[in-house]
N, C-alpha and C. Protein backbone atom coordinates (compact mmCIF):
# COMPACT_ATOMS: atom_id res chain seq x y z
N UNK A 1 11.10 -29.51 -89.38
CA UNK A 1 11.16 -30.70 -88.50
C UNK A 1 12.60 -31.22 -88.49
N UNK A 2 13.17 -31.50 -87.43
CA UNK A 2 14.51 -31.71 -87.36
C UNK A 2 14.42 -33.52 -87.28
N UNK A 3 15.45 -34.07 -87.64
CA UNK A 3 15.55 -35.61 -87.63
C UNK A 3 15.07 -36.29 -86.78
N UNK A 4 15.59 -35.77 -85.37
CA UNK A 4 14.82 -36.34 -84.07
C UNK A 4 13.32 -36.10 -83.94
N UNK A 5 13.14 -35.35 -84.37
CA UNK A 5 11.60 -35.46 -84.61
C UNK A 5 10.90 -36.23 -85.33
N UNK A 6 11.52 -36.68 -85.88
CA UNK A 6 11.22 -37.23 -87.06
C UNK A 6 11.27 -39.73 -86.59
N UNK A 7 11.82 -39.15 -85.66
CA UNK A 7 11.82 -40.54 -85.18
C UNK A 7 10.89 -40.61 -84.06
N UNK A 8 10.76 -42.14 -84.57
CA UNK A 8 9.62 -43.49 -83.65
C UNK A 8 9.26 -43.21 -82.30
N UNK A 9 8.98 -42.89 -81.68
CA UNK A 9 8.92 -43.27 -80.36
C UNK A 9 8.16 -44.09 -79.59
N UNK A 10 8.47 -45.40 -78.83
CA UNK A 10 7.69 -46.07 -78.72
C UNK A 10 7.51 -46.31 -76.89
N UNK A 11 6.49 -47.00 -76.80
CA UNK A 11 6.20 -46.76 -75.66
C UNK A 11 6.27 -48.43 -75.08
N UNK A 12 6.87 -49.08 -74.04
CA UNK A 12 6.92 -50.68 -73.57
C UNK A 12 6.34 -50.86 -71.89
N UNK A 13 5.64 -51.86 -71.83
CA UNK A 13 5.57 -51.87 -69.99
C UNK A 13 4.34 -52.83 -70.10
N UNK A 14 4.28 -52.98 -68.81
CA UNK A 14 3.47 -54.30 -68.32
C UNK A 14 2.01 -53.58 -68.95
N UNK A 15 1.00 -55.24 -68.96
CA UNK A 15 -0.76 -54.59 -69.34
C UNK A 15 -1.02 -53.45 -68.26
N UNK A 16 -1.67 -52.52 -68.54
CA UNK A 16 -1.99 -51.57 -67.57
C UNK A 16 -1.26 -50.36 -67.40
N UNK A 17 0.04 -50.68 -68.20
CA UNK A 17 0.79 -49.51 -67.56
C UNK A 17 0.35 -48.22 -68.14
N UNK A 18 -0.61 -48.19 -69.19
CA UNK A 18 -0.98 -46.60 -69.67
C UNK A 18 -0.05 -46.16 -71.16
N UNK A 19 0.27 -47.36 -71.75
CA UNK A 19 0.91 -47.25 -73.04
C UNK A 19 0.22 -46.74 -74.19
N UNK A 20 -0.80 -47.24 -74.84
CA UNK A 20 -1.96 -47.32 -75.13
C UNK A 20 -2.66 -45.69 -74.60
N UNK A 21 -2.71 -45.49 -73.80
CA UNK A 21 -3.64 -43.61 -73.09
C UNK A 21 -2.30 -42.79 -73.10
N UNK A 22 -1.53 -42.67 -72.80
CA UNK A 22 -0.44 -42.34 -72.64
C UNK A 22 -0.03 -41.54 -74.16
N UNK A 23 0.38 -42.78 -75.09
CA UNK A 23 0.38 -42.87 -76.53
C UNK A 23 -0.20 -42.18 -77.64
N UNK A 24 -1.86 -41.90 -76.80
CA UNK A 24 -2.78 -41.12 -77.13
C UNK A 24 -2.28 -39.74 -77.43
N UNK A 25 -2.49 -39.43 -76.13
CA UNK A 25 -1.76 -37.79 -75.42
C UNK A 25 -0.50 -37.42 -76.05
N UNK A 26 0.00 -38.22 -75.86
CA UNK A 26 1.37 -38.23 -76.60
C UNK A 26 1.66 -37.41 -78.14
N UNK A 27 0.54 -38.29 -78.90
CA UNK A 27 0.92 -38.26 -80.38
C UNK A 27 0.05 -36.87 -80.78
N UNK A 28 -0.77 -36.78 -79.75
CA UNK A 28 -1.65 -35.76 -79.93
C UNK A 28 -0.87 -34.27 -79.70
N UNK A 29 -0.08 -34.20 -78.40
CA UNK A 29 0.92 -33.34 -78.18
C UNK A 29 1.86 -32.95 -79.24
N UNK A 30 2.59 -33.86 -79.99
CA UNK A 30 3.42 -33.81 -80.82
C UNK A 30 3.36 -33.71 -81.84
N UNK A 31 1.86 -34.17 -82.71
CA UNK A 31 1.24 -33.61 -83.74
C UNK A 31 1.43 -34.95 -84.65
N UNK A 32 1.94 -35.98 -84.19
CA UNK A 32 2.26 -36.97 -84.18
C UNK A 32 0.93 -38.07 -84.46
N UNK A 33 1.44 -39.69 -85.87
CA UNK A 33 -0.03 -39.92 -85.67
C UNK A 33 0.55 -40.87 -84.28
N UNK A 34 -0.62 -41.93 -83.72
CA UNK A 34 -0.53 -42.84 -82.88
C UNK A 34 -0.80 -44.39 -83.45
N UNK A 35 0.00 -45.01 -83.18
CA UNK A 35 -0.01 -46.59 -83.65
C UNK A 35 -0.42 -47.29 -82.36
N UNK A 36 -0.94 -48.07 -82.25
CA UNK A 36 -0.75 -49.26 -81.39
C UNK A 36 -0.59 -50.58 -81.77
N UNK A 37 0.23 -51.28 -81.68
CA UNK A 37 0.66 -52.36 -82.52
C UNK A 37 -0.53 -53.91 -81.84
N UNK A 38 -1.12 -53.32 -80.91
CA UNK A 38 -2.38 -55.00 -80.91
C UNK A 38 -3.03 -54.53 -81.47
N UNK A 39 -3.30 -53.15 -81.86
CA UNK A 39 -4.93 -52.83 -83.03
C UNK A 39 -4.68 -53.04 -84.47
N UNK A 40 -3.23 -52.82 -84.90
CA UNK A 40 -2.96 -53.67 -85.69
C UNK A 40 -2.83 -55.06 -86.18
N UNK A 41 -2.00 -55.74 -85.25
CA UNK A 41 -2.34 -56.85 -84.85
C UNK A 41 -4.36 -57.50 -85.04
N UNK A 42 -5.16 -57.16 -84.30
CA UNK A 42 -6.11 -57.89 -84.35
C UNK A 42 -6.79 -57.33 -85.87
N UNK A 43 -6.68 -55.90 -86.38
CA UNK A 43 -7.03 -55.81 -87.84
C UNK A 43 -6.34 -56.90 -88.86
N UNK A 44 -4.89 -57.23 -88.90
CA UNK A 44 -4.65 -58.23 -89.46
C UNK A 44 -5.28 -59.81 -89.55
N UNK A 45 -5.47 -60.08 -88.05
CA UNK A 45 -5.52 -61.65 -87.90
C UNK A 45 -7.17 -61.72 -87.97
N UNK A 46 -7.78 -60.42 -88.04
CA UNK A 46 -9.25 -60.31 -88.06
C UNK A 46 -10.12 -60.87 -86.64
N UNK A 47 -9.22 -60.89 -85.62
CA UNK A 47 -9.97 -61.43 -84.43
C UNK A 47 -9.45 -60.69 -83.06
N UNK A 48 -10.01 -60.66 -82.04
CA UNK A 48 -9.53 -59.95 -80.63
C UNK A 48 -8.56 -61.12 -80.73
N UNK A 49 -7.54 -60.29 -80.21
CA UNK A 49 -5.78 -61.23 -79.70
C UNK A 49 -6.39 -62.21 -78.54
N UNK A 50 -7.63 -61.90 -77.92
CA UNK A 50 -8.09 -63.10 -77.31
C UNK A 50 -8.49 -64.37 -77.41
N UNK A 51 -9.13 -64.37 -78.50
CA UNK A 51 -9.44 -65.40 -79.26
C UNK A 51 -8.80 -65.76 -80.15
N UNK A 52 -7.56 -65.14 -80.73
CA UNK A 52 -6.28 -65.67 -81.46
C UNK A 52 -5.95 -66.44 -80.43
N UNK A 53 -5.47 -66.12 -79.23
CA UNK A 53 -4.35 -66.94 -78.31
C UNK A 53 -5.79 -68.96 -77.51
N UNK A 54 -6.76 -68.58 -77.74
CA UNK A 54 -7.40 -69.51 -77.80
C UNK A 54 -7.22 -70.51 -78.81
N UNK A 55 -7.51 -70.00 -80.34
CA UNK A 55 -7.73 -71.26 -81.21
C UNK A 55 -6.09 -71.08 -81.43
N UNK A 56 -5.18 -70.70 -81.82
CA UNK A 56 -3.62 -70.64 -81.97
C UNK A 56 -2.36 -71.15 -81.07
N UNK A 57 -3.17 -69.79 -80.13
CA UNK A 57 -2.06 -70.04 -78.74
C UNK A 57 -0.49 -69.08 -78.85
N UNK A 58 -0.28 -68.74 -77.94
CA UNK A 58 0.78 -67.91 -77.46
C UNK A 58 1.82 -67.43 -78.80
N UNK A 59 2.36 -68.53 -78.60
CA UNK A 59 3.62 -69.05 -79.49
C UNK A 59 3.55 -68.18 -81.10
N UNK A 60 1.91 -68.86 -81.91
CA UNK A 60 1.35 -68.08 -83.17
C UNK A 60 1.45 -66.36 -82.95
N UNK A 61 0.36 -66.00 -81.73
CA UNK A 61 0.55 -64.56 -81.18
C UNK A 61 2.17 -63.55 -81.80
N UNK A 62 2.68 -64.50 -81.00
CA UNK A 62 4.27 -63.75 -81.22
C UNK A 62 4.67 -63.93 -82.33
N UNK A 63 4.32 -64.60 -83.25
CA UNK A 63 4.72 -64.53 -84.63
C UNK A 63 4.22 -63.70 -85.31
N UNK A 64 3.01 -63.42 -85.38
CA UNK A 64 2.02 -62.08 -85.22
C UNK A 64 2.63 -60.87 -85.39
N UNK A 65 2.93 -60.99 -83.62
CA UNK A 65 3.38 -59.79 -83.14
C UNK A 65 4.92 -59.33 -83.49
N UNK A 66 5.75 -60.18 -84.27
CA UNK A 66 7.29 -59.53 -84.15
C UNK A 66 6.89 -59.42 -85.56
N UNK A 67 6.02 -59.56 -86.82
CA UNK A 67 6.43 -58.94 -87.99
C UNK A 67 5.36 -57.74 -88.19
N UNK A 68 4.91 -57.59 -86.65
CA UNK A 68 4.14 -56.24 -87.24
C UNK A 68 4.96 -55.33 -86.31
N UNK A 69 5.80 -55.70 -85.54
CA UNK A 69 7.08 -54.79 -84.78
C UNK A 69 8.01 -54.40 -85.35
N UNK A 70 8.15 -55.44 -86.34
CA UNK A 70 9.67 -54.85 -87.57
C UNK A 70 8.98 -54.19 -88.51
N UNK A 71 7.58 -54.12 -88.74
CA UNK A 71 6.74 -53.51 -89.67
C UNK A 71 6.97 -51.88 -88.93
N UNK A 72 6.17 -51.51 -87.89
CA UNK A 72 6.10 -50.69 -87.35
C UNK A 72 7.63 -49.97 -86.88
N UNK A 73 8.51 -50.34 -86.34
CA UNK A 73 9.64 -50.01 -86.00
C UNK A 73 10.60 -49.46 -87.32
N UNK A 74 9.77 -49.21 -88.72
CA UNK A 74 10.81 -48.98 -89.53
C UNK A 74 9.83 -47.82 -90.00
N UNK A 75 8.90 -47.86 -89.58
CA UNK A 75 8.40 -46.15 -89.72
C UNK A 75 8.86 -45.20 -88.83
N UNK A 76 8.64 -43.69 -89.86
CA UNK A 76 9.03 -42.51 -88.74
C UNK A 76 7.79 -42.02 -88.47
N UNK A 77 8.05 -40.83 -87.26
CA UNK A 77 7.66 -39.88 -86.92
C UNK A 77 6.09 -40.00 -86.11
N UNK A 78 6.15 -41.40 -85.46
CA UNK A 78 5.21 -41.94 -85.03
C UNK A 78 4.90 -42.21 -83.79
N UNK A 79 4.26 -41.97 -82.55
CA UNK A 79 4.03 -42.44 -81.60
C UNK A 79 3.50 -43.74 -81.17
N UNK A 80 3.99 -45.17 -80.67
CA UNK A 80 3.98 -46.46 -80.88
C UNK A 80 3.81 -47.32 -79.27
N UNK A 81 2.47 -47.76 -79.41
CA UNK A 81 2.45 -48.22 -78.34
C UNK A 81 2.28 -50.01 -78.33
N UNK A 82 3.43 -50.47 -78.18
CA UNK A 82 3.38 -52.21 -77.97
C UNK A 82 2.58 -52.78 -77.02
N UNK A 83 2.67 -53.87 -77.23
CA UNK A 83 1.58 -55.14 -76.23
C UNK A 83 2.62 -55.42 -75.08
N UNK A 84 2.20 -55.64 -73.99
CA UNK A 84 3.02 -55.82 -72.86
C UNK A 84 4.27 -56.73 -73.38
N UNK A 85 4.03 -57.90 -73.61
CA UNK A 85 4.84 -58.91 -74.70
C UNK A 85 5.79 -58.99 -75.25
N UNK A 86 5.87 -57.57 -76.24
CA UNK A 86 6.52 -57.23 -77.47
C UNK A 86 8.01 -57.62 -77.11
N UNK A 87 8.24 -57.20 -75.84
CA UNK A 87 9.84 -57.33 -75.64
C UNK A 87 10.62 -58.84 -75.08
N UNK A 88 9.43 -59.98 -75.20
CA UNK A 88 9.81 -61.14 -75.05
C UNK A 88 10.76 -61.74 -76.14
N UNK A 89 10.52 -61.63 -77.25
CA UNK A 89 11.69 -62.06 -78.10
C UNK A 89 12.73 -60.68 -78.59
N UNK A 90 13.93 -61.38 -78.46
CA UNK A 90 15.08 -60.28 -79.02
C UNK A 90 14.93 -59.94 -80.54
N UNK A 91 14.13 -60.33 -81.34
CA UNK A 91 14.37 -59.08 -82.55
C UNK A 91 13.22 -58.37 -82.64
N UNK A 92 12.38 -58.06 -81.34
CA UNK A 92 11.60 -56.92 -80.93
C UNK A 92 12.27 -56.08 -80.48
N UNK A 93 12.82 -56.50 -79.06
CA UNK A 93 13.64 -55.65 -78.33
C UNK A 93 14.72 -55.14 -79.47
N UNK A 94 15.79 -55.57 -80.37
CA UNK A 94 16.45 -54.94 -81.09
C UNK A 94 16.15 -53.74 -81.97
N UNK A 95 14.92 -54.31 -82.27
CA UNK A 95 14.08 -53.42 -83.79
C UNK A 95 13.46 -52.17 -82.72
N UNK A 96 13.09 -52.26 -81.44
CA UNK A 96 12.81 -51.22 -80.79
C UNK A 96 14.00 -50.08 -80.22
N UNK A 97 14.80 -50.91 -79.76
CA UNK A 97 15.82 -50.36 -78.99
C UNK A 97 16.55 -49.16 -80.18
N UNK A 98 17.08 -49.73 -81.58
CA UNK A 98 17.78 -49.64 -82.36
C UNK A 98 17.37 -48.53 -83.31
N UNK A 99 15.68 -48.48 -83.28
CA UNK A 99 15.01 -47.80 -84.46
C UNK A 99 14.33 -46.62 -83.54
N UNK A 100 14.03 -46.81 -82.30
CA UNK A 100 12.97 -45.73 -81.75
C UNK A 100 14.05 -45.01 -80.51
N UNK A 101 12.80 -44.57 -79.91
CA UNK A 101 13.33 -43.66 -78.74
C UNK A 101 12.48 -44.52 -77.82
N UNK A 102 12.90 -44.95 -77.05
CA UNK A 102 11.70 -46.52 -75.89
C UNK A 102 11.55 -46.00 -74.72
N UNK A 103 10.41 -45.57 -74.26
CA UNK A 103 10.12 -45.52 -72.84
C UNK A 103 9.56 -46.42 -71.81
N UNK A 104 9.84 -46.59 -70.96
CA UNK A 104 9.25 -47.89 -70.25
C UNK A 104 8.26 -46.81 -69.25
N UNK A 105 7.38 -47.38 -69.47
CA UNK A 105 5.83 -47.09 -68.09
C UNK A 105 6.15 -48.17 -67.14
N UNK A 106 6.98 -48.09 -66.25
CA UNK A 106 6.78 -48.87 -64.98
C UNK A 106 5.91 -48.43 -63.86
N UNK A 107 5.05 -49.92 -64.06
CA UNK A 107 4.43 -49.71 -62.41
C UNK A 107 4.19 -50.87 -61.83
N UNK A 108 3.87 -50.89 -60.34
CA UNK A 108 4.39 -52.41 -59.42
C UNK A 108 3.40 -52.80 -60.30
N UNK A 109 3.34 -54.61 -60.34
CA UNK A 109 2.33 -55.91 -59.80
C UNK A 109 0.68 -55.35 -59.08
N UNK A 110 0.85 -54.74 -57.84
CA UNK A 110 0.02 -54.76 -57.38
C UNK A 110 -1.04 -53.43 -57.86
N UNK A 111 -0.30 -52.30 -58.50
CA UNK A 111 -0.87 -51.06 -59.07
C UNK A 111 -1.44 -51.66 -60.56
N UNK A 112 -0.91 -52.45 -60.75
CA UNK A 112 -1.02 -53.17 -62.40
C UNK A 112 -2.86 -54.15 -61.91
N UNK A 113 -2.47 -54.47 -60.68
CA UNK A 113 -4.06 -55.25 -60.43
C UNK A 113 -5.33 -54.21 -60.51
N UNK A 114 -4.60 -53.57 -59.54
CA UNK A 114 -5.77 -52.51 -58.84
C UNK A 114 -6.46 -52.18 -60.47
N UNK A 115 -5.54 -51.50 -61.12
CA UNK A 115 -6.24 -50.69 -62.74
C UNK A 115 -6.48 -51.47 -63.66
N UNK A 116 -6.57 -53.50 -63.47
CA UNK A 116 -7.05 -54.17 -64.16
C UNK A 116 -7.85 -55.20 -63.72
N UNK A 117 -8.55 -54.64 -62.51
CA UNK A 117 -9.36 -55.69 -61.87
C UNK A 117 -10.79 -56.33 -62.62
N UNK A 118 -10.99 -55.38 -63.58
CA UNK A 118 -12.12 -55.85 -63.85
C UNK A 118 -11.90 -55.73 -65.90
N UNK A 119 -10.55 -56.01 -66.12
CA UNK A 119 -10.21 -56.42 -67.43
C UNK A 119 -10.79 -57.93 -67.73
N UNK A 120 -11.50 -58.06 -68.95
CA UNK A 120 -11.46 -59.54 -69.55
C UNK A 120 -10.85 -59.55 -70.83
N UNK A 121 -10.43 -58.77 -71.39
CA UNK A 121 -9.73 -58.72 -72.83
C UNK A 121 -8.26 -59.46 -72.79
N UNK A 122 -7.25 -59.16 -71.55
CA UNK A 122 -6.37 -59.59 -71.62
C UNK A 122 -6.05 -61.21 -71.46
N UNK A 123 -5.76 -61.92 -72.11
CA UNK A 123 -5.82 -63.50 -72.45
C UNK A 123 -4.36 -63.71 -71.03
N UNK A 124 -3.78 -63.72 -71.03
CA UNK A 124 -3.24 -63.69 -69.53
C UNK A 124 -3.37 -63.87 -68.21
N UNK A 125 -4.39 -62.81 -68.37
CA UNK A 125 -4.83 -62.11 -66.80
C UNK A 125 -6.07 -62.81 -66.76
N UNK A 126 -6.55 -63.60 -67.62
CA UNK A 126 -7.35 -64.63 -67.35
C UNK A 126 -7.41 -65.63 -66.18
N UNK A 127 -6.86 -66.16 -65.10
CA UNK A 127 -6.48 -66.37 -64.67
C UNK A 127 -6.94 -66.17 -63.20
N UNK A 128 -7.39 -68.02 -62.12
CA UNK A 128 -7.82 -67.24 -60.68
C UNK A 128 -7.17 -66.10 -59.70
N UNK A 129 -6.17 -65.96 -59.87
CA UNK A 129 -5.30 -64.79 -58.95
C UNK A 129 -4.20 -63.95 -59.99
N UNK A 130 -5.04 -63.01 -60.97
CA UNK A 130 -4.35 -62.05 -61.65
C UNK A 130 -3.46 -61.48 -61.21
N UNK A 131 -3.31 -61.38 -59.48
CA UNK A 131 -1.85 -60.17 -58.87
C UNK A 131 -0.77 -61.37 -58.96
N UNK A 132 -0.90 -62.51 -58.51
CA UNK A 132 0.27 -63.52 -58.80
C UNK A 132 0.72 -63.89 -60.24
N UNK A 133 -0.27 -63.59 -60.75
CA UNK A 133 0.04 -63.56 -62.21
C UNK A 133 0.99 -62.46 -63.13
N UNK A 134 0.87 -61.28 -62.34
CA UNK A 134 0.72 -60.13 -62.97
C UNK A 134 2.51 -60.16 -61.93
N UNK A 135 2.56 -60.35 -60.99
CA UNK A 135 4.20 -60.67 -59.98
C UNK A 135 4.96 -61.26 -61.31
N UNK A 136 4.54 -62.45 -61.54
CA UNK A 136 5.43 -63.29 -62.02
C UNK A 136 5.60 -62.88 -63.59
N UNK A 137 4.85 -62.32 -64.09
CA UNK A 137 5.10 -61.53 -65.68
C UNK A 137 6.17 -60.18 -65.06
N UNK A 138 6.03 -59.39 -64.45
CA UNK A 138 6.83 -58.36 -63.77
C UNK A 138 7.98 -58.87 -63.88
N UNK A 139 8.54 -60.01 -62.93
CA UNK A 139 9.58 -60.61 -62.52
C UNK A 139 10.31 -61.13 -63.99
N UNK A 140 10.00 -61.46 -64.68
CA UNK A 140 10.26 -61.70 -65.97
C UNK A 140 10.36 -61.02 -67.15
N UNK A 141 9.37 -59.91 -67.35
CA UNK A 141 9.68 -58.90 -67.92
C UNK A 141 10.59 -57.35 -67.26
N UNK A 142 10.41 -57.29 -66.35
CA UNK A 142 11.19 -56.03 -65.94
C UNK A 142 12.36 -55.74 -66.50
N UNK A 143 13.44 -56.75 -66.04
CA UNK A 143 14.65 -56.76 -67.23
C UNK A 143 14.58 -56.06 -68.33
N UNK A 144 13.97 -56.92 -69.05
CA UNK A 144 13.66 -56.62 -70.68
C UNK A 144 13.25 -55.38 -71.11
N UNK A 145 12.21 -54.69 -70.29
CA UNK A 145 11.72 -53.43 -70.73
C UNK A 145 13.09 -52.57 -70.20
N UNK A 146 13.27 -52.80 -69.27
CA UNK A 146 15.41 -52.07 -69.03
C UNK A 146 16.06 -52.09 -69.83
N UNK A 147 16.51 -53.25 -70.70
CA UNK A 147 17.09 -53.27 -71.47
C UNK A 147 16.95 -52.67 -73.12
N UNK A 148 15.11 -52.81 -73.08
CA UNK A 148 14.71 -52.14 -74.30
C UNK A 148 14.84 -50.61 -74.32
N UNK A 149 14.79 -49.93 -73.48
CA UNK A 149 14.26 -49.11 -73.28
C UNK A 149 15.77 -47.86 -73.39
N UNK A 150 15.04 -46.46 -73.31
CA UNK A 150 16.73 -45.77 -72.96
C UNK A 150 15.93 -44.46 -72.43
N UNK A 151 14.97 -44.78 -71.61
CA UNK A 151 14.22 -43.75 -70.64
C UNK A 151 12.74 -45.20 -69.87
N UNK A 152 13.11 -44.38 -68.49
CA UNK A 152 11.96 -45.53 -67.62
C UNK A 152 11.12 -44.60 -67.16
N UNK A 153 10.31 -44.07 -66.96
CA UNK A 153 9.12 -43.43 -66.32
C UNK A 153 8.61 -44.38 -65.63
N UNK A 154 8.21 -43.48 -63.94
CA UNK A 154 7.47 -44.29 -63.17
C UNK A 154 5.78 -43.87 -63.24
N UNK A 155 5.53 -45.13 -63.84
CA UNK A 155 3.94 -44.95 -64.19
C UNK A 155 2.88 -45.51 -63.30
N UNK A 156 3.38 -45.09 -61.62
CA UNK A 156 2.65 -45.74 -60.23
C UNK A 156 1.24 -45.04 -60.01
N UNK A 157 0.92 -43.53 -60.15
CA UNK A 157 0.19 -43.33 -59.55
C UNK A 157 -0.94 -42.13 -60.42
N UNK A 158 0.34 -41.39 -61.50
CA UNK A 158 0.12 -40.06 -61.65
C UNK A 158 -1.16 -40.24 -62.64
N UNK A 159 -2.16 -39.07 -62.92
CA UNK A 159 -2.77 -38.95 -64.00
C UNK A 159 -2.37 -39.39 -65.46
N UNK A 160 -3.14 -39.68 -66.93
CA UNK A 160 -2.73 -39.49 -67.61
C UNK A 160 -2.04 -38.28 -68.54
N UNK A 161 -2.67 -37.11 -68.22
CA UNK A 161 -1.72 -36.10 -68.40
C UNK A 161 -0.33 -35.70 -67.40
N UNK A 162 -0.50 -36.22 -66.22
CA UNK A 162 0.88 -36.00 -65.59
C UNK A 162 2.15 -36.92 -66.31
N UNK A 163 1.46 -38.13 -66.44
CA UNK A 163 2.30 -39.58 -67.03
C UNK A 163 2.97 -39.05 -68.74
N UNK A 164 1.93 -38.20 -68.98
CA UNK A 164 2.17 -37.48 -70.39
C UNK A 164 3.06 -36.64 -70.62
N UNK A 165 3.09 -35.55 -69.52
CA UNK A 165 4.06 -34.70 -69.39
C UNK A 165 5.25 -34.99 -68.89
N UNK A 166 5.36 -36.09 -68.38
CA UNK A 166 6.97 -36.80 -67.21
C UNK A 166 7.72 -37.10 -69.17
N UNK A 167 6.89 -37.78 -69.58
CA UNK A 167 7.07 -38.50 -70.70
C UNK A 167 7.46 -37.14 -71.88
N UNK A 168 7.14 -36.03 -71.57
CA UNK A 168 7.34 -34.88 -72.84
C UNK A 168 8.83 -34.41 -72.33
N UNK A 169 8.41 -34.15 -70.92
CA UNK A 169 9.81 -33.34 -69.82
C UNK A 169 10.73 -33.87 -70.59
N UNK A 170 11.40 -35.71 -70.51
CA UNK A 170 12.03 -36.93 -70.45
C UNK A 170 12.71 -36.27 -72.35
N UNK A 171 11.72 -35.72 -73.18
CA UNK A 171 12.10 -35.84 -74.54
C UNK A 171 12.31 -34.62 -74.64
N UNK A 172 12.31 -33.52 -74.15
CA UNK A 172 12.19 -32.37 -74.12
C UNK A 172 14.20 -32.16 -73.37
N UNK A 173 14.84 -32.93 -71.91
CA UNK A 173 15.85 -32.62 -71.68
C UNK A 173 16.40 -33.60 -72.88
N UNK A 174 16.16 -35.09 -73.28
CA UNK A 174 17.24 -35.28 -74.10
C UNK A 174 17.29 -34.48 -75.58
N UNK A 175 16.77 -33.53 -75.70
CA UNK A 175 16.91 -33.11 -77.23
C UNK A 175 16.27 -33.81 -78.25
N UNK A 176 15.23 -34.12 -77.84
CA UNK A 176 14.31 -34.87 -79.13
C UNK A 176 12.75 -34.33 -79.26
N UNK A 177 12.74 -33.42 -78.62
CA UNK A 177 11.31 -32.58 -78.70
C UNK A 177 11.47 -31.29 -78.27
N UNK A 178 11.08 -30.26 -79.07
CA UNK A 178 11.16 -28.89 -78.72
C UNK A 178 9.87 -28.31 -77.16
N UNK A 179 10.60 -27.77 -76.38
CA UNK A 179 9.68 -26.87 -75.52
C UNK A 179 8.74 -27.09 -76.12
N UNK A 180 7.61 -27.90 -75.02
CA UNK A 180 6.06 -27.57 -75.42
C UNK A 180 5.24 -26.99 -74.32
N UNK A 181 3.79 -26.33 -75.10
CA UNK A 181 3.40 -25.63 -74.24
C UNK A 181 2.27 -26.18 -73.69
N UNK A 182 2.31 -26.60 -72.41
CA UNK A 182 1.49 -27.61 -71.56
C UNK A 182 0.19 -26.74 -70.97
C-alpha cells in the first residue's frame, strides 16, 4: 500500500448529493472501511441529529459535529462521508482540506428537491418550501465545498455507480488510486 493510499478521503456536498451511497461504493471499491460522520455523530449524542437540533438546536449540533471531524480527519485509509454542514465552520473545512483528499458531489437546488421530496430526517428541510430552502443553503454553501474541496464531481443526474466511477476515474488520474477494475 503506498502512502496515498493510505489517506482519508472524504466526501462534502449539499443533503442529497449521494455522499453517504457514493461513500458506500467507494470504500467498498477500494477495500477501504466507510465512515459517515452523522452515524457517528447520532451514536455519540444517542439520538437522531433530528431531535438533537430540536431539544439543543443548531449551534450544539456543530459542536458535535467539528470534534467528531477532527476526530475522523486524523484517521487513515478511510472513506468519509460528512453532513451537508460540516464545511460551515473553518476548522472543518481546514481539518478536511489539509488531512484528506475532498470531493465535492455537486448538484443544483432543484435536483437536491426532486431526490429529497419525501425526506423527514433532515431537520432543515423541514420546512414549507424545501426547494427555497435547499437555493438558499446552495447559495451559501457552494463556496465552501470549493474551497474545501481539491476535486468537484458533478453529482446531477448519473447513477450511483456512474457517480462512483467519475469519483475512482478523478483518483485514479491524480495518482492516488491504482487502475481499478470496474
Amino acid at each position: 500500500m503506498t502512502p496515498t493510499e493510505r489517506e482519508t478521503i472524504a466526501l462534502v456536498g449539499m443533503p442529497g448529493s449521494g455522499k453517504s451511497t457514493v461513500g458506500r461504493q467507494l470504500a467498498r471499491h477500494l477495500q477501504r472501511e466507510f465512515v459517515d460522520s452523522d452515524a457517528v455523530i447520532e451514536e455519540r449524542i444517542g439520538m437522531p441529529i433530528r431531535d438533537w437540533f430540536a431539544q439543543h438546536g443548531e449551534e450544539s449540533f456543530r459542536d458535535q459535529e467539528q470534534l467528531v471531524i477532527e476526530e475522523l480527519t486524523q484517521r487513515r485509509g478511510i472513506v468519509l462521508a460528512t453532513g451537508g454542514g460540516a464545511v460551515l465552520r473553518p476548522s472543518n473545512r481546514n481539518a478536511l482540506h489539509s488531512r484528506c483528499h475532498v470531493f465535492y458531489l455537486r448538484a443544483s437546488a432543484e435536483e437536491l428537491a426532486r431526490r429529497l421530496r419525501h425526506d423527514t430526517q433532515r431537520p432543515l428541510l423541514q420546512v414549507a418550501d424545501p426547494l427555497a430552502r435547499l437555493r438558499e443553503l446552495y447559495r451559501e454553501r457552494d463556496p465552501l465545498y470549493r474551497r474545501t474541496a481539491h476535486f468537484v464531481v458533478e453529482a446531477m443526474r448519473p447513477s450511483v455507480q456512474a457517480l462512483t466511477n467519475m469519483v475512482l476515474m478523478q483518483l485514479e488520474v491524480a495518482g492516488l488510486a491504482p487502475p481499478a477494475q470496474r
